[in-house]
C-alpha atoms as a PDB file:
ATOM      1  CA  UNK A   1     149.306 170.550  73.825  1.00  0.00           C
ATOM      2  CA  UNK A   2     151.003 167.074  74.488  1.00  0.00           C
ATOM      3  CA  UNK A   3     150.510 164.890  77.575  1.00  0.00           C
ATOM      4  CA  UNK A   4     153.545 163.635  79.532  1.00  0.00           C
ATOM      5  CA  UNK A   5     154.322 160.537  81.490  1.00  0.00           C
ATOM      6  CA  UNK A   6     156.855 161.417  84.623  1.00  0.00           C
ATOM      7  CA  UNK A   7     157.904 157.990  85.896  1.00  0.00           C
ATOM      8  CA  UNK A   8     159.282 158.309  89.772  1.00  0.00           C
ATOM      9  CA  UNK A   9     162.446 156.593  89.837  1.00  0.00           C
ATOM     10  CA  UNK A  10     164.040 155.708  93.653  1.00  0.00           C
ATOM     11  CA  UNK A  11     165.764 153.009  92.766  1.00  0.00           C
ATOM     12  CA  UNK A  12     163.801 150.152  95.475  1.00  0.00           C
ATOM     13  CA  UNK A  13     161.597 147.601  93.977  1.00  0.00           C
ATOM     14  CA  UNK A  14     158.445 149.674  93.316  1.00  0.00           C
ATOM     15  CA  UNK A  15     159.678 152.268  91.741  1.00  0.00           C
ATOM     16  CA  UNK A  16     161.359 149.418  89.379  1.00  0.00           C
ATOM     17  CA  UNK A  17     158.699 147.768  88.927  1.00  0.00           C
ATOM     18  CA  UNK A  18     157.058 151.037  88.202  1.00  0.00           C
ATOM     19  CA  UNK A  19     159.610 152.016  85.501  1.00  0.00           C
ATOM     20  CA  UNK A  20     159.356 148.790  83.774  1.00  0.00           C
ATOM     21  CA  UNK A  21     155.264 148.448  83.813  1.00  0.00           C
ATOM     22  CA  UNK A  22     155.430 152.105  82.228  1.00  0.00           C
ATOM     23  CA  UNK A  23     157.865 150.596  79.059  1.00  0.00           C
ATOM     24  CA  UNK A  24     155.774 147.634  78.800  1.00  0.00           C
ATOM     25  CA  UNK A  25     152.371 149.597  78.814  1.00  0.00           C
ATOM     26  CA  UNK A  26     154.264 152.018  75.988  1.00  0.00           C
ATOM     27  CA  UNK A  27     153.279 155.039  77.957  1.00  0.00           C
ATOM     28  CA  UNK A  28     154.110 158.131  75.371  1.00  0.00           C
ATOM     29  CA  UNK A  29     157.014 160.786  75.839  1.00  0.00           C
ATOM     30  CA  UNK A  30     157.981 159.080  78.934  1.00  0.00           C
ATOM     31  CA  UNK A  31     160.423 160.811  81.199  1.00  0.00           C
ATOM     32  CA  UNK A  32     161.980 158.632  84.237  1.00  0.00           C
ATOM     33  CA  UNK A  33     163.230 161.030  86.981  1.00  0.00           C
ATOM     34  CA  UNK A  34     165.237 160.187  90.295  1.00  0.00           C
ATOM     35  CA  UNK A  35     165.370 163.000  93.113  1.00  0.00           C
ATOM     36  CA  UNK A  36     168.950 162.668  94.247  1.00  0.00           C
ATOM     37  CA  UNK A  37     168.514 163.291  98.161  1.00  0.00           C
ATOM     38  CA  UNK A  38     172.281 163.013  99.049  1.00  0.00           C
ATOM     39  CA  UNK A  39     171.334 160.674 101.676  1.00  0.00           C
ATOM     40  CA  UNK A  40     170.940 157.161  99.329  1.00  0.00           C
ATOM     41  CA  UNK A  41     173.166 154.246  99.535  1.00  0.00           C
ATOM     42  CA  UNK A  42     175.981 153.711  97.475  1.00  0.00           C
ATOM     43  CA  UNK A  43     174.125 150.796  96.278  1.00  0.00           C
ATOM     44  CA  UNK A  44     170.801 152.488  95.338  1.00  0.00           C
ATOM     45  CA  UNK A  45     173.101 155.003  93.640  1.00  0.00           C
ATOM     46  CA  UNK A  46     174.808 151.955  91.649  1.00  0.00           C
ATOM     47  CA  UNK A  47     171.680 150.684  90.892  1.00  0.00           C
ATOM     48  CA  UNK A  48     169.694 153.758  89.202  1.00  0.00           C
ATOM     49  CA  UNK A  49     172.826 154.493  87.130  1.00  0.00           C
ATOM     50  CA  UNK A  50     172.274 150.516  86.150  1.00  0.00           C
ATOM     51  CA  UNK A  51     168.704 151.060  85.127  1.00  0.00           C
ATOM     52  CA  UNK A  52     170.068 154.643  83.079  1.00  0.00           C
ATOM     53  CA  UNK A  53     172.418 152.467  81.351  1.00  0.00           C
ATOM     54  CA  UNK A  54     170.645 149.216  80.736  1.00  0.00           C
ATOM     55  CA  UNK A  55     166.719 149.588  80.936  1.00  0.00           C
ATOM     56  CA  UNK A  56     165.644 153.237  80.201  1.00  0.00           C
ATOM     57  CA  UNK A  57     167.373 156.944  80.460  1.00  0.00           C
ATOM     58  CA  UNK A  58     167.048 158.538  83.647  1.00  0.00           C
ATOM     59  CA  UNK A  59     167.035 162.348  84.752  1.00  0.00           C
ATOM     60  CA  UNK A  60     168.290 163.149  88.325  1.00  0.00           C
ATOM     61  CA  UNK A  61     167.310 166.175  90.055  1.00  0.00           C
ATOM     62  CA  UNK A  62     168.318 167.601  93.053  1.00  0.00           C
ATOM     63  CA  UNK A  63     167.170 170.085  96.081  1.00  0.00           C
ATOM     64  CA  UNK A  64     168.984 172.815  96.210  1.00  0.00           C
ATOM     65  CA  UNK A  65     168.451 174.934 100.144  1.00  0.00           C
ATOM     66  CA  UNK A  66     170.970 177.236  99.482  1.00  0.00           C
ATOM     67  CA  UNK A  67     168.398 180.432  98.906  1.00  0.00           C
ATOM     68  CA  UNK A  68     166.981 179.152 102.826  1.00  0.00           C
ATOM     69  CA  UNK A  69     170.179 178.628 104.234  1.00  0.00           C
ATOM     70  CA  UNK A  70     171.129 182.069 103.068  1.00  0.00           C
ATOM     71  CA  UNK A  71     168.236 183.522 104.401  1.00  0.00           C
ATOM     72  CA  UNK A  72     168.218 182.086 107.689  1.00  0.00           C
ATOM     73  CA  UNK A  73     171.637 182.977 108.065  1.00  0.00           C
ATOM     74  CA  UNK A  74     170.577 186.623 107.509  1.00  0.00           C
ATOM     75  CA  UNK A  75     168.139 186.432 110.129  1.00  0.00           C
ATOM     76  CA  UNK A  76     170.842 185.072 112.560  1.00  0.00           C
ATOM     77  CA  UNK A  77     173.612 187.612 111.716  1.00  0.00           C
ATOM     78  CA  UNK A  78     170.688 190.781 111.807  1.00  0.00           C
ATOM     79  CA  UNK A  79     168.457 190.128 114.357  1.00  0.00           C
ATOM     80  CA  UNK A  80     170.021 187.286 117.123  1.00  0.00           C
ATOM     81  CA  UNK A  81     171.197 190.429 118.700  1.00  0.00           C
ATOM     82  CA  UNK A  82     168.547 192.741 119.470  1.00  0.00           C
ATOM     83  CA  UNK A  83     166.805 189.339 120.899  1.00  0.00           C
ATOM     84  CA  UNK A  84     170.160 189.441 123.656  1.00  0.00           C
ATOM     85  CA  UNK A  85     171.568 186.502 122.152  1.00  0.00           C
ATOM     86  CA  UNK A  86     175.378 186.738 123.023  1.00  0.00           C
ATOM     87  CA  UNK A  87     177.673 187.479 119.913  1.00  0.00           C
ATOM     88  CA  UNK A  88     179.663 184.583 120.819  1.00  0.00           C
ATOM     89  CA  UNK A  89     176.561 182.098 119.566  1.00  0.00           C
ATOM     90  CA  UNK A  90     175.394 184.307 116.848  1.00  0.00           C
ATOM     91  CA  UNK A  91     179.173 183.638 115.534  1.00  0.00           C
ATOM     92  CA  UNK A  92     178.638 179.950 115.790  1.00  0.00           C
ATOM     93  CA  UNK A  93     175.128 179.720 114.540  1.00  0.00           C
ATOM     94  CA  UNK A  94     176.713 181.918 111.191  1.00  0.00           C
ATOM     95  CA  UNK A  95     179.350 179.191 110.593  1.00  0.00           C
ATOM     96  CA  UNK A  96     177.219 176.076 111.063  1.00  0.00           C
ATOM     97  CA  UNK A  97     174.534 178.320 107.887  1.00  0.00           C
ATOM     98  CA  UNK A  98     176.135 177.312 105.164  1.00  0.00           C
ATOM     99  CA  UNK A  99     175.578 175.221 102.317  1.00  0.00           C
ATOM    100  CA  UNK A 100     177.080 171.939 101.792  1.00  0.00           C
ATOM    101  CA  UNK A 101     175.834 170.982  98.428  1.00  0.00           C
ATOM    102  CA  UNK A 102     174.056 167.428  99.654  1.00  0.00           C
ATOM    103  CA  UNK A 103     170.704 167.916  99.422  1.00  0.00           C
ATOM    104  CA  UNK A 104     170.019 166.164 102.929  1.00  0.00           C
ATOM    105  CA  UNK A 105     172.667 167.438 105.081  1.00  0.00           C
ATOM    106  CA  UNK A 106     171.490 171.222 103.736  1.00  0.00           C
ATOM    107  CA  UNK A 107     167.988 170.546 104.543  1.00  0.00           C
ATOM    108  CA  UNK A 108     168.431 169.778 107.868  1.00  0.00           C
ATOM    109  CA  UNK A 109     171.017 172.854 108.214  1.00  0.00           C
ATOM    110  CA  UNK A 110     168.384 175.348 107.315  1.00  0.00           C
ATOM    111  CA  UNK A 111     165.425 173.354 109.380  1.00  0.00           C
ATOM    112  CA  UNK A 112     167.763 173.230 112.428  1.00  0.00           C
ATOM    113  CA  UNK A 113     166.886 169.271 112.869  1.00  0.00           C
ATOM    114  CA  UNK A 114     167.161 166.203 111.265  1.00  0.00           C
ATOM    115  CA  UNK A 115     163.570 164.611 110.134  1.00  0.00           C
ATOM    116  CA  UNK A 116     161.967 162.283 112.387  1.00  0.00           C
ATOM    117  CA  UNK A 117     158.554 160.510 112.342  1.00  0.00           C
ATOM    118  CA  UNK A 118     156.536 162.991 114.030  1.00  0.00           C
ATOM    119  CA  UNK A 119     158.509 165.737 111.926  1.00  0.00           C
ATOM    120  CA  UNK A 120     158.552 164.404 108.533  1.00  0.00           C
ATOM    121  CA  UNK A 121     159.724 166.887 105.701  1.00  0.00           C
ATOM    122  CA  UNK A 122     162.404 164.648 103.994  1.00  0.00           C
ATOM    123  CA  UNK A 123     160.352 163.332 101.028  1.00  0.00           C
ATOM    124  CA  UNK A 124     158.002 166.487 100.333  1.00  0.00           C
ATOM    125  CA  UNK A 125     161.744 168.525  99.850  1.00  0.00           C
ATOM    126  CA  UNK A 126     163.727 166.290  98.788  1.00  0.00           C
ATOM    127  CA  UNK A 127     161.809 164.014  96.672  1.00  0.00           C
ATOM    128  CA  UNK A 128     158.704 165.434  95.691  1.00  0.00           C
ATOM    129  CA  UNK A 129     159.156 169.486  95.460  1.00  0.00           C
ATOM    130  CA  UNK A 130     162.042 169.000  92.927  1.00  0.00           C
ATOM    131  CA  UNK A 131     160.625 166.590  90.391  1.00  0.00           C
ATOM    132  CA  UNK A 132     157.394 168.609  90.590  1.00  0.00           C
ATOM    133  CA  UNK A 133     159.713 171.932  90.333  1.00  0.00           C
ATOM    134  CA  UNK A 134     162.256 170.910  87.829  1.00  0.00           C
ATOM    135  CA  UNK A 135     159.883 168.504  85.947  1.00  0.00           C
ATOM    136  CA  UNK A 136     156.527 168.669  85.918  1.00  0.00           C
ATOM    137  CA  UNK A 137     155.944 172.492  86.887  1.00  0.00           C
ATOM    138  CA  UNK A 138     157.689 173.542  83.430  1.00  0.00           C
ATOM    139  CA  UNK A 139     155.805 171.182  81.303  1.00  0.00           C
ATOM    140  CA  UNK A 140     152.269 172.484  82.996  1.00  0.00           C
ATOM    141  CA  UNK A 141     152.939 176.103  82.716  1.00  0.00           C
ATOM    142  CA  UNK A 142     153.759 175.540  78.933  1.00  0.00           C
ATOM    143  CA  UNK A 143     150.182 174.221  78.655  1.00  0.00           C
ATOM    144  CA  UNK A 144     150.776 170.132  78.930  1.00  0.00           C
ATOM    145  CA  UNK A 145     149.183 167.453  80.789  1.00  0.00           C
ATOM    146  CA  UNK A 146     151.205 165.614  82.927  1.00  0.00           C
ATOM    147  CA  UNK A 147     150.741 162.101  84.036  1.00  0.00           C
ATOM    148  CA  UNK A 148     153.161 161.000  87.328  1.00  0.00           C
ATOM    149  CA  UNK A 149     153.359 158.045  87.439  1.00  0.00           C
ATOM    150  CA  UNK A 150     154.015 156.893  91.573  1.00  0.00           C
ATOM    151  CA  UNK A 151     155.271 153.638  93.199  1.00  0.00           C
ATOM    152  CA  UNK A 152     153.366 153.790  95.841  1.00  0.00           C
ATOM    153  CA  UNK A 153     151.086 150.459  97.194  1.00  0.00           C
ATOM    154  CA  UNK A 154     148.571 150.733 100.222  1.00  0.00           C
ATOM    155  CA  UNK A 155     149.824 148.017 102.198  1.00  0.00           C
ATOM    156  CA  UNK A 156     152.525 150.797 102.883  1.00  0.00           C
ATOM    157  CA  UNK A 157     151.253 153.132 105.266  1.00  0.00           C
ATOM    158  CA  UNK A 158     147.874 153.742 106.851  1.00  0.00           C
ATOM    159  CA  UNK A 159     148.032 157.235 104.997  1.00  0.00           C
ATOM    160  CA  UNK A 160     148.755 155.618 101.628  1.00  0.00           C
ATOM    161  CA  UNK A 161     145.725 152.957 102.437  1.00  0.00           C
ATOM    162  CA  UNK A 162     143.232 155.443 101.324  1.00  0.00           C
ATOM    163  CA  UNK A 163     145.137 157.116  97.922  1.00  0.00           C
ATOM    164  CA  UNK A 164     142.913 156.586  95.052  1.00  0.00           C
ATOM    165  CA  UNK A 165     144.092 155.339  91.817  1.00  0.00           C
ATOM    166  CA  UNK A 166     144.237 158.364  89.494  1.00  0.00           C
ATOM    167  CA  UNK A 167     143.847 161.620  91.150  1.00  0.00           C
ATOM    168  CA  UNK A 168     143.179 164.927  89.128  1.00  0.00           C
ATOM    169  CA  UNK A 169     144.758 168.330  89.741  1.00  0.00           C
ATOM    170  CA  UNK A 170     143.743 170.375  87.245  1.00  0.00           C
ATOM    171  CA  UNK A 171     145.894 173.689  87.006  1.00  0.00           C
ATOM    172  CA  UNK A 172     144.965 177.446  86.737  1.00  0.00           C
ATOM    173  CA  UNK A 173     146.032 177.487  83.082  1.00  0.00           C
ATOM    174  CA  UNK A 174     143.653 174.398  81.721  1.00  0.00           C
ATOM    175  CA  UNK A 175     146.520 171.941  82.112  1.00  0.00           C
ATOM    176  CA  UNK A 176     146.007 168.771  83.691  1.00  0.00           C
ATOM    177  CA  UNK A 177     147.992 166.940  86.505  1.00  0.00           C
ATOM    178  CA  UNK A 178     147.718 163.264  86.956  1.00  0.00           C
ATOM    179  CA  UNK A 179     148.614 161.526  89.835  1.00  0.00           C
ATOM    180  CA  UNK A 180     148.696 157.633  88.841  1.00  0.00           C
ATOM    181  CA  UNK A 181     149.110 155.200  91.555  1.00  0.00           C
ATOM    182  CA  UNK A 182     149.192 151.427  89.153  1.00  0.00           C
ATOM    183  CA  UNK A 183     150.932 149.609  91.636  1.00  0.00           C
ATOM    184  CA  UNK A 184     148.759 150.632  94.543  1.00  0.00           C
ATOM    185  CA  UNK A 185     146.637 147.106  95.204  1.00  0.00           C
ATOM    186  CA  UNK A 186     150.141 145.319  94.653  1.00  0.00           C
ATOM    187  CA  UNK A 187     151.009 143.612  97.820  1.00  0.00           C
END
């Protein structure tokens, strides 16, 4: 069993800052990750290839809604009209379900909305679920520890106020999960 540091890369400040206190502290079979939402500035794009090339190797991953979109899509085509929708509109609704390959644009396809504050789903899909899919949920099932490292400070939200430190999720198998918040008191 080996332990793991997953470094959260979005390519703002903190999650530089982040990235660079993790090389300096010499954290151990370090792996810097940046969830490619589809939706990022050129810029911030531009940037995280800068930090691949010049600071440390990073691994994107990306969401991928095309198994929902189908699905949905299904449900339109097989059951809009029993419900007395009018074929005309089940036609449309058909075209509009399909994939477009940015991660964004296809989550809001199959969610039928774009995220808002009161409806907030764009960083637990985008962000989160596929690092934790593609990264960490691999290494845990193969019986490692894995410490994720976040860029997260408290002065940022009321809910990120209360976020302790280091939070433990220890998994079915024995493995542990780390959630490690060093930035948090930064203001």
């Amino acid at each position: 069993m080996s332990e793991h540091n997953i470094i959260s890369v979005s390519g703002g400040k903190d999650s530089t800052a982040l990235l660079l206190l993790a090389i300096e502290r010499g954290a151990e079979n370090m792996q810097a990750v940046f969830a490619d939402t589809g939706n990022e500035h050129q810029i911030t794009y531009d940037y995280v290839q800068y930090l691949n090339d010049r600071v440390f190797p990073i691994r994107t991953v990306k969401a991928s809604f095309e198994r929902q979109i189908a699905g949905k899509r299904e449900y339109v085509l097989s059951k809009w009209a029993e419900k007395g929708v009018p074929q005309s509109a089940i036609d449309r609704a058909a075209a509009a379900l399909v994939p477009t390959g940015n991660p964004f644009l296809d989550l809001c396809i199959w969610k039928w909305r774009f995220p808002s504050t009161k409806v907030a789903f764009c960083s637990e899909e985008l962000k989160r679920n596929p690092i934790i899919n593609e990264v960490q949920k691999p290494l845990l099932d193969a019986g490692d520890d894995v410490i994720s490292w976040q860029g997260v400070r408290r002065d940022e939200s009321i809910r990120r106020r209360f976020l302790p430190e280091r939070e433990l999720k220890l998994q079915k198998n024995g493995s542990e999960l780390w959630n490690f918040r060093p930035i948090l008191d930064w203001t």
